[in-house]
N, C-alpha and C. Protein backbone atom coordinates (compact mmCIF):
# COMPACT_ATOMS: atom_id res chain seq x y z
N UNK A 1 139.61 73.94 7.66
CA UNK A 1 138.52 73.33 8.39
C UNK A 1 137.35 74.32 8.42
N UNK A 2 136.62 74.00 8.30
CA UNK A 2 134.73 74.38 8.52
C UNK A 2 134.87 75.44 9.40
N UNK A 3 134.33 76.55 9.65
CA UNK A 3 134.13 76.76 10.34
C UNK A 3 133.01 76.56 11.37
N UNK A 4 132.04 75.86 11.14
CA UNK A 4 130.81 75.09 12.00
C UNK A 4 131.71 73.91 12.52
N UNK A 5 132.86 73.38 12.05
CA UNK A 5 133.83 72.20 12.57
C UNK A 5 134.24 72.67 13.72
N UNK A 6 135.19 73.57 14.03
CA UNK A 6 135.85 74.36 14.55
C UNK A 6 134.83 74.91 15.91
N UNK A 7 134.07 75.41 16.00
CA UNK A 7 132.96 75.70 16.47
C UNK A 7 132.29 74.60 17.40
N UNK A 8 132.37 73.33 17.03
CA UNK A 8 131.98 72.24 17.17
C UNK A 8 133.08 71.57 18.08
N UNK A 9 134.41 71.44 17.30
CA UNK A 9 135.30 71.32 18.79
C UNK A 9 135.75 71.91 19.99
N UNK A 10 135.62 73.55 19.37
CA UNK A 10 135.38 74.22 20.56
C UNK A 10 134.14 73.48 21.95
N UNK A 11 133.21 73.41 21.77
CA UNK A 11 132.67 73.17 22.45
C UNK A 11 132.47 71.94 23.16
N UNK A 12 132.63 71.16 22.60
CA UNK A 12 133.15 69.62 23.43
C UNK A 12 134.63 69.65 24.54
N UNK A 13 135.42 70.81 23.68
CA UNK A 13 136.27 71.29 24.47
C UNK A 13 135.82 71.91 25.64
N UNK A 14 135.16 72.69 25.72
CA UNK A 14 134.46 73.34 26.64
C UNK A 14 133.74 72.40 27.48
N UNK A 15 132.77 71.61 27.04
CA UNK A 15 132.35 70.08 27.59
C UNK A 15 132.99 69.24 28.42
N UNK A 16 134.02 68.90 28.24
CA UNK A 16 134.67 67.99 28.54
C UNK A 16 135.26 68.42 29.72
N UNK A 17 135.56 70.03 29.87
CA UNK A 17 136.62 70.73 30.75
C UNK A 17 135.16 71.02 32.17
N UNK A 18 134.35 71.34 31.91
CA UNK A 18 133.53 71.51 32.74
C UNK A 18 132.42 69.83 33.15
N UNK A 19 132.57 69.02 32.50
CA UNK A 19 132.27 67.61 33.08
C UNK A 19 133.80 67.36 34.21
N UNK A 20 134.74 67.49 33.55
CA UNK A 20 135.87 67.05 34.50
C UNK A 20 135.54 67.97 35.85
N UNK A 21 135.29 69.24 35.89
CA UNK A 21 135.22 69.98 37.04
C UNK A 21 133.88 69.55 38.26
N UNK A 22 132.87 69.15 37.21
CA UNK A 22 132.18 69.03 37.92
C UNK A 22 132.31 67.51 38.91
N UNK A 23 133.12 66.76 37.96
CA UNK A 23 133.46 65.30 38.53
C UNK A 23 134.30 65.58 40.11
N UNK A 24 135.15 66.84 39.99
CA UNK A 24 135.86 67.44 41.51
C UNK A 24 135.11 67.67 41.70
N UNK A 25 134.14 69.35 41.62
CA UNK A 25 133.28 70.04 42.49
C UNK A 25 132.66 68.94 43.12
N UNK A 26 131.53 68.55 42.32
CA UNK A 26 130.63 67.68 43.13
C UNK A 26 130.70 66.51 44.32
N UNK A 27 132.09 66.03 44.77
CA UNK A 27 131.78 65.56 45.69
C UNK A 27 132.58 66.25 46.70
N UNK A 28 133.38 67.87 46.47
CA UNK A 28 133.95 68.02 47.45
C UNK A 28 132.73 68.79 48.26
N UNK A 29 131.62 69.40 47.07
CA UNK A 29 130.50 69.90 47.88
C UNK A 29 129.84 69.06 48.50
N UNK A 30 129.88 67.73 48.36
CA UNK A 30 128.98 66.79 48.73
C UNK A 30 129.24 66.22 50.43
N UNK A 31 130.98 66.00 50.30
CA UNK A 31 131.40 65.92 51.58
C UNK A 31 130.95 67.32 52.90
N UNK A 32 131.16 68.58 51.79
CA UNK A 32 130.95 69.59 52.55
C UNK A 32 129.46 69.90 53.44
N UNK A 33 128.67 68.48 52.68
CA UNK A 33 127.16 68.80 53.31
C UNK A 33 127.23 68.12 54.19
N UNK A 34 128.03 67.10 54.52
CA UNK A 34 128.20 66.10 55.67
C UNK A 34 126.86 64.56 55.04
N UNK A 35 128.03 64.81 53.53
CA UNK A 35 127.15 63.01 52.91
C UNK A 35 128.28 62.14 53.26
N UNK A 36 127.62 60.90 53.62
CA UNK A 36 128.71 59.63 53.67
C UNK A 36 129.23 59.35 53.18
N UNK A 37 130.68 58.73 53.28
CA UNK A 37 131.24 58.32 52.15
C UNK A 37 131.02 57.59 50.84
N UNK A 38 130.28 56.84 52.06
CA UNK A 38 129.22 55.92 50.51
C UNK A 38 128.34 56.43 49.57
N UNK A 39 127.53 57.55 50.46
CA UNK A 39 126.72 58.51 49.53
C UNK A 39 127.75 59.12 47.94
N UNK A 40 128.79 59.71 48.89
CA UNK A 40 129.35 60.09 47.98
C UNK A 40 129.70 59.03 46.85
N UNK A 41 130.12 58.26 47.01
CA UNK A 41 130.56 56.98 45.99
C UNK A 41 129.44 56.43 45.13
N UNK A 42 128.27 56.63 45.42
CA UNK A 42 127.25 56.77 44.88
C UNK A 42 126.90 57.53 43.86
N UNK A 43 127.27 59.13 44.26
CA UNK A 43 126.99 60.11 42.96
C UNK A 43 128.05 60.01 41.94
N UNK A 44 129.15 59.42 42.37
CA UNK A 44 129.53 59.12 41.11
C UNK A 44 129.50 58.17 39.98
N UNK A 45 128.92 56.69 41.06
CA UNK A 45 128.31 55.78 40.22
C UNK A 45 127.12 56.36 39.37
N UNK A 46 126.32 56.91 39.97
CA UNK A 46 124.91 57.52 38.91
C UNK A 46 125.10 58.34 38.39
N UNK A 47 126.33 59.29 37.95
CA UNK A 47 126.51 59.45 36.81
C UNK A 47 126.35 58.74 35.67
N UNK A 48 127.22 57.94 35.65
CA UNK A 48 127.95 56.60 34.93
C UNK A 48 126.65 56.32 34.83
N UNK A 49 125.65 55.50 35.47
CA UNK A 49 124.26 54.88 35.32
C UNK A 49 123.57 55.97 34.46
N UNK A 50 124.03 57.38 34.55
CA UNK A 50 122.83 58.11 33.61
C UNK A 50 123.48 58.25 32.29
N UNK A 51 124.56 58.16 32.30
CA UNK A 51 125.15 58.02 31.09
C UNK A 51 124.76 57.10 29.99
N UNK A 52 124.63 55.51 30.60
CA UNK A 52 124.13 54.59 30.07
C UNK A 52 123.01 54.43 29.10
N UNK A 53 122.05 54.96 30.65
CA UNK A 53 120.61 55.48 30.15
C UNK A 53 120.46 56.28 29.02
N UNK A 54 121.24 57.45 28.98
CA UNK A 54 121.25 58.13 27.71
C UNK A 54 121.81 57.62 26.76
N UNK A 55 123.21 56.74 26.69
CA UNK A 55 123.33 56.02 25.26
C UNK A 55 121.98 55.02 24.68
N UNK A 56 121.38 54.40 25.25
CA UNK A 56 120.14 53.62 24.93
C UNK A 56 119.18 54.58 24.49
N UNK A 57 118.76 55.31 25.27
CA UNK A 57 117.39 56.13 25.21
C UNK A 57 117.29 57.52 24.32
N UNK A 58 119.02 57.95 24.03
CA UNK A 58 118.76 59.62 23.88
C UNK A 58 118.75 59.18 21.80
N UNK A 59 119.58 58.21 21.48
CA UNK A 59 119.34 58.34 19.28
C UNK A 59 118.25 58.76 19.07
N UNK A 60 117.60 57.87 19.52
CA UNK A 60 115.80 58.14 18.91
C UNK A 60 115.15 59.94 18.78
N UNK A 61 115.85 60.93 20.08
CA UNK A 61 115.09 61.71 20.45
C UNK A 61 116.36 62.81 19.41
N UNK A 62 117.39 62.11 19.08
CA UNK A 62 118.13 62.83 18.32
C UNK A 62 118.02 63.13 17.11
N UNK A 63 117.67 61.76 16.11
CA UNK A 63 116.98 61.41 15.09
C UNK A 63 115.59 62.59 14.57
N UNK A 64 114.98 62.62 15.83
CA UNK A 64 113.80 63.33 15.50
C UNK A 64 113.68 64.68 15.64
N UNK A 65 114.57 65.18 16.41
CA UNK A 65 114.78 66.36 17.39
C UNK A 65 115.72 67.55 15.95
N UNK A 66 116.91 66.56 15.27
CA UNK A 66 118.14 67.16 15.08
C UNK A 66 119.01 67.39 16.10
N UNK A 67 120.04 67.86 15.40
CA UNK A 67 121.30 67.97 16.43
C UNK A 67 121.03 69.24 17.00
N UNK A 68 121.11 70.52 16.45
CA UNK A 68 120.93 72.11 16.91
C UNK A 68 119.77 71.85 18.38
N UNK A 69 118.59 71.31 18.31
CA UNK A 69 117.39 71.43 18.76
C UNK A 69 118.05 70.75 20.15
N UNK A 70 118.58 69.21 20.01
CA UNK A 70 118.92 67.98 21.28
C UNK A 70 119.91 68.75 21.86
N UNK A 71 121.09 69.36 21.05
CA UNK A 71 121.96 69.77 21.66
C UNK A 71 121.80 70.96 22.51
N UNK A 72 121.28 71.68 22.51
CA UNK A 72 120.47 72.93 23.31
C UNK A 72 119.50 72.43 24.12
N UNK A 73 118.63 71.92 24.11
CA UNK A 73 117.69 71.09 25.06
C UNK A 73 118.28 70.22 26.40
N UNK A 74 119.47 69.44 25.58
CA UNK A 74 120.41 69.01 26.95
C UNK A 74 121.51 69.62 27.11
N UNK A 75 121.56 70.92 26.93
CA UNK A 75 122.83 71.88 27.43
C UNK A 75 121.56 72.46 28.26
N UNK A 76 120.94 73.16 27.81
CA UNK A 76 120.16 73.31 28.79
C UNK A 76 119.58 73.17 30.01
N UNK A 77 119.11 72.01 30.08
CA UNK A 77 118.71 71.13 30.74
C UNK A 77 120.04 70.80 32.01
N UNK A 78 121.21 70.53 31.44
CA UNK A 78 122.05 70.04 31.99
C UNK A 78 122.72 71.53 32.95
N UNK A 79 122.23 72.32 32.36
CA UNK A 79 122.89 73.77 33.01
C UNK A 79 121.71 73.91 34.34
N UNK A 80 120.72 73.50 34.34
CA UNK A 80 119.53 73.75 35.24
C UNK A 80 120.19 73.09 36.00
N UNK A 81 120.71 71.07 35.97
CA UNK A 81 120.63 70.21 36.62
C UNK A 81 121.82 70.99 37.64
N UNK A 82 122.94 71.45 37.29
CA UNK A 82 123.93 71.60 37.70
C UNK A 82 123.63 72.95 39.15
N UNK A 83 122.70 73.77 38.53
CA UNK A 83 122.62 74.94 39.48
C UNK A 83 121.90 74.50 40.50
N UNK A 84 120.85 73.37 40.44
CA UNK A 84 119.89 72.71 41.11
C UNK A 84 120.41 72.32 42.48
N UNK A 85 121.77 72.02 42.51
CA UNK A 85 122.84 71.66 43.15
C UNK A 85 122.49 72.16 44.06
N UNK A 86 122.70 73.74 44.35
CA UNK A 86 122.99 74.75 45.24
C UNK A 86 121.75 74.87 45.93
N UNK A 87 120.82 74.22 45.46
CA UNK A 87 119.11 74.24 45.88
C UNK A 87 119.00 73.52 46.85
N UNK A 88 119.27 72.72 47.18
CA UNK A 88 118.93 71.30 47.78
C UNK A 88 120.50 70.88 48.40
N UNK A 89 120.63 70.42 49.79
CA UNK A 89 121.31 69.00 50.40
C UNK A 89 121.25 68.10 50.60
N UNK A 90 119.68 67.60 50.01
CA UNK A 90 119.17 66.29 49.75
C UNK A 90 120.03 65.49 49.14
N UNK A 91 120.25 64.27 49.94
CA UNK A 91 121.19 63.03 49.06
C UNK A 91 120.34 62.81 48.15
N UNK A 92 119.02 62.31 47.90
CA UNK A 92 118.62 61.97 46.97
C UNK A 92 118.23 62.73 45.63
N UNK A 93 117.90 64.18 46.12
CA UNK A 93 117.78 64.71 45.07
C UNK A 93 119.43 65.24 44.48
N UNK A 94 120.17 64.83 45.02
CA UNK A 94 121.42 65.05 43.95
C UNK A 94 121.78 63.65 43.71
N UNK A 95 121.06 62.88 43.65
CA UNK A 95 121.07 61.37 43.23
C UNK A 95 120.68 61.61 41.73
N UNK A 96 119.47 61.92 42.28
CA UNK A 96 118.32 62.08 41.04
C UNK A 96 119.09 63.24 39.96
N UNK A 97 119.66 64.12 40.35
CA UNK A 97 120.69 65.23 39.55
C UNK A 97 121.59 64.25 38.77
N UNK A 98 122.40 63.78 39.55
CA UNK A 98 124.19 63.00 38.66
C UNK A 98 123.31 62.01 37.73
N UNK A 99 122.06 61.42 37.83
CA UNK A 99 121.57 60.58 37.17
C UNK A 99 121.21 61.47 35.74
N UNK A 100 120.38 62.71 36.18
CA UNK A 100 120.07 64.00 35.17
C UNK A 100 121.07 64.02 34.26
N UNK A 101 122.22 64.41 34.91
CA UNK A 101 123.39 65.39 34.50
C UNK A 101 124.03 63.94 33.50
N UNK A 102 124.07 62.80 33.81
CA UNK A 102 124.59 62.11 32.87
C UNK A 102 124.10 61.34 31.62
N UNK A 103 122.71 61.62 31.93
CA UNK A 103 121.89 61.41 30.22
C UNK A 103 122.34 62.55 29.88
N UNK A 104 121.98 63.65 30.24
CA UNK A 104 122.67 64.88 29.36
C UNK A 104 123.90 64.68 28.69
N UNK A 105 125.03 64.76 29.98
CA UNK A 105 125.92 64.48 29.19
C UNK A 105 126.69 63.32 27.99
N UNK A 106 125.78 61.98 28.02
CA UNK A 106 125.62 61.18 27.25
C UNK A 106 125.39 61.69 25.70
N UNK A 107 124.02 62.49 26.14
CA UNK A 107 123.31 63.04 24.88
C UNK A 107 124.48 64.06 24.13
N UNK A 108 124.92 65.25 25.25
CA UNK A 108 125.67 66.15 24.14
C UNK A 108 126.82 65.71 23.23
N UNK A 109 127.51 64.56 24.23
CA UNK A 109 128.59 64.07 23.55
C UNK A 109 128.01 62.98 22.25
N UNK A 110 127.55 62.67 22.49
CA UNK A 110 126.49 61.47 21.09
C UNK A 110 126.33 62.93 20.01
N UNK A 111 125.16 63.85 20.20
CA UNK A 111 125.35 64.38 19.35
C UNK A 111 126.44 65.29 18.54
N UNK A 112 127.23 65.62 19.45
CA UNK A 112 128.29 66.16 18.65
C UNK A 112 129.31 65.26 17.88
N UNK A 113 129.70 63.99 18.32
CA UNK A 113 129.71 63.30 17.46
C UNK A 113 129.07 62.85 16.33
N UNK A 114 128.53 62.73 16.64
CA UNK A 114 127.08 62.21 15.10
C UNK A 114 127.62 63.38 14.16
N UNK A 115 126.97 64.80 14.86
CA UNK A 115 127.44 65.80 13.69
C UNK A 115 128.48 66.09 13.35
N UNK A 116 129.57 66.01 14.10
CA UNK A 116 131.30 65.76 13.18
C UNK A 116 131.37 64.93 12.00
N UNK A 117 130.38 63.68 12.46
CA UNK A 117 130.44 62.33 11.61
C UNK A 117 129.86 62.97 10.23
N UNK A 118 128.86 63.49 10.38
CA UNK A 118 127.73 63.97 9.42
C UNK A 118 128.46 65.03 8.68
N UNK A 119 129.17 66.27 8.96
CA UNK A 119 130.03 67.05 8.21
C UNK A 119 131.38 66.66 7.91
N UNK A 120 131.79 65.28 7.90
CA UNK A 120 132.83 64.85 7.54
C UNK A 120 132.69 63.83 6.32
N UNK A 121 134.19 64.00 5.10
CA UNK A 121 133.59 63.67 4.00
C UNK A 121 134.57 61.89 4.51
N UNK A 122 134.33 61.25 3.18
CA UNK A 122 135.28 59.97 3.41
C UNK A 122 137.01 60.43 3.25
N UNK A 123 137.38 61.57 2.83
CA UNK A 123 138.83 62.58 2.89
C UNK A 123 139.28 63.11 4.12
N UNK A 124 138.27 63.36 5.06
CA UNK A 124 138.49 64.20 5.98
C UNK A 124 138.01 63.61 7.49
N UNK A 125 137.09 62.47 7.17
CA UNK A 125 136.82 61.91 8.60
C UNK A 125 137.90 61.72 9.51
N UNK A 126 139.06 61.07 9.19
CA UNK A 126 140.42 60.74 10.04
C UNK A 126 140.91 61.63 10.91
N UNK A 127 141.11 63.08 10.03
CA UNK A 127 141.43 64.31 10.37
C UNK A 127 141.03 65.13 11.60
N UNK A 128 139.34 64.57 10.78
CA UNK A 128 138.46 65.53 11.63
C UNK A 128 138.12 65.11 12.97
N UNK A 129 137.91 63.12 13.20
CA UNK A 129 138.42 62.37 14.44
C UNK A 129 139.19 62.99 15.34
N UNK A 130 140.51 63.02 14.51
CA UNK A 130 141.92 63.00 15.77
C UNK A 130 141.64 64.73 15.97
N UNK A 131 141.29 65.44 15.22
CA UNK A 131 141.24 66.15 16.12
C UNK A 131 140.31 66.92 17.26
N UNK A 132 138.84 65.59 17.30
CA UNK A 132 137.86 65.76 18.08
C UNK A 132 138.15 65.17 19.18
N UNK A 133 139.84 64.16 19.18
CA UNK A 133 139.97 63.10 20.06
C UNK A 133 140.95 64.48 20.49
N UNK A 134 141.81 64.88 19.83
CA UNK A 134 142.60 66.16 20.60
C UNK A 134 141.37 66.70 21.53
N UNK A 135 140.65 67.80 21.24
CA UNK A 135 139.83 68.50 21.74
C UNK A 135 139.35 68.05 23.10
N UNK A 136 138.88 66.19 23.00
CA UNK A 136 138.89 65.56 24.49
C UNK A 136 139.76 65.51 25.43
């Protein structure tokens, strides 16, 4: 395997393990601010809602951007959204965050797919799948 492959699942690995954490952290900090239950049930719906948003909205900016450029821009981005956290006890502005944080994470996972897709031949796509589906 590639080593830019390899490299590539690493990091969705890495992705995936720190989306799951943040799916705990975030509402045990959230309870800890004294948000409602509903509030809370909320930030996890707008995740999901920013997720959306980013499958619709983020191809285009991928297309034009490349993968190296999008994928750093919303790791980025998504690393700000996350520390932003600790800034604020505003319900809404960690509304406006899980909404952030899930176009991002929409986006990184789109593009790293795309580029598995893109360095995979018609021999090796299957391969290179199951083991991007391992890595998840």
């Amino acid at each position: 395997m590639d080593r830019s492959v390899i490299s590539l699942l690493a990091s969705i690995f890495l992705l995936e393990t720190g989306s799951g954490l943040l799916g705990i952290v975030i509402p045990v900090r959230a309870e800890n601010a004294g948000f409602h239950t509903e509030a809370i049930g909320v930030l996890g719906t707008l995740h999901y809602v920013g997720f959306v948003v980013g499958c619709i909205k983020l191809p285009d900016l991928i297309r034009r951007s490349g993968h190296v450029r999008s994928f750093a821009a919303l790791a980025a981005f998504a690393a700000c959204a996350v520390l932003a956290f600790a800034l604020t006890s505003s319900q809404v502005a960690w509304m406006a965050l899980r909404v952030a944080l899930g176009i991002c994470f929409a986006g990184m996972f789109m593009v790293t797919e795309s580029w598995l897709n893109d360095r995979s031949t018609s021999d090796t796509r299957g391969r290179l799948l199951g083991n991007y589906m391992a890595a998840t």
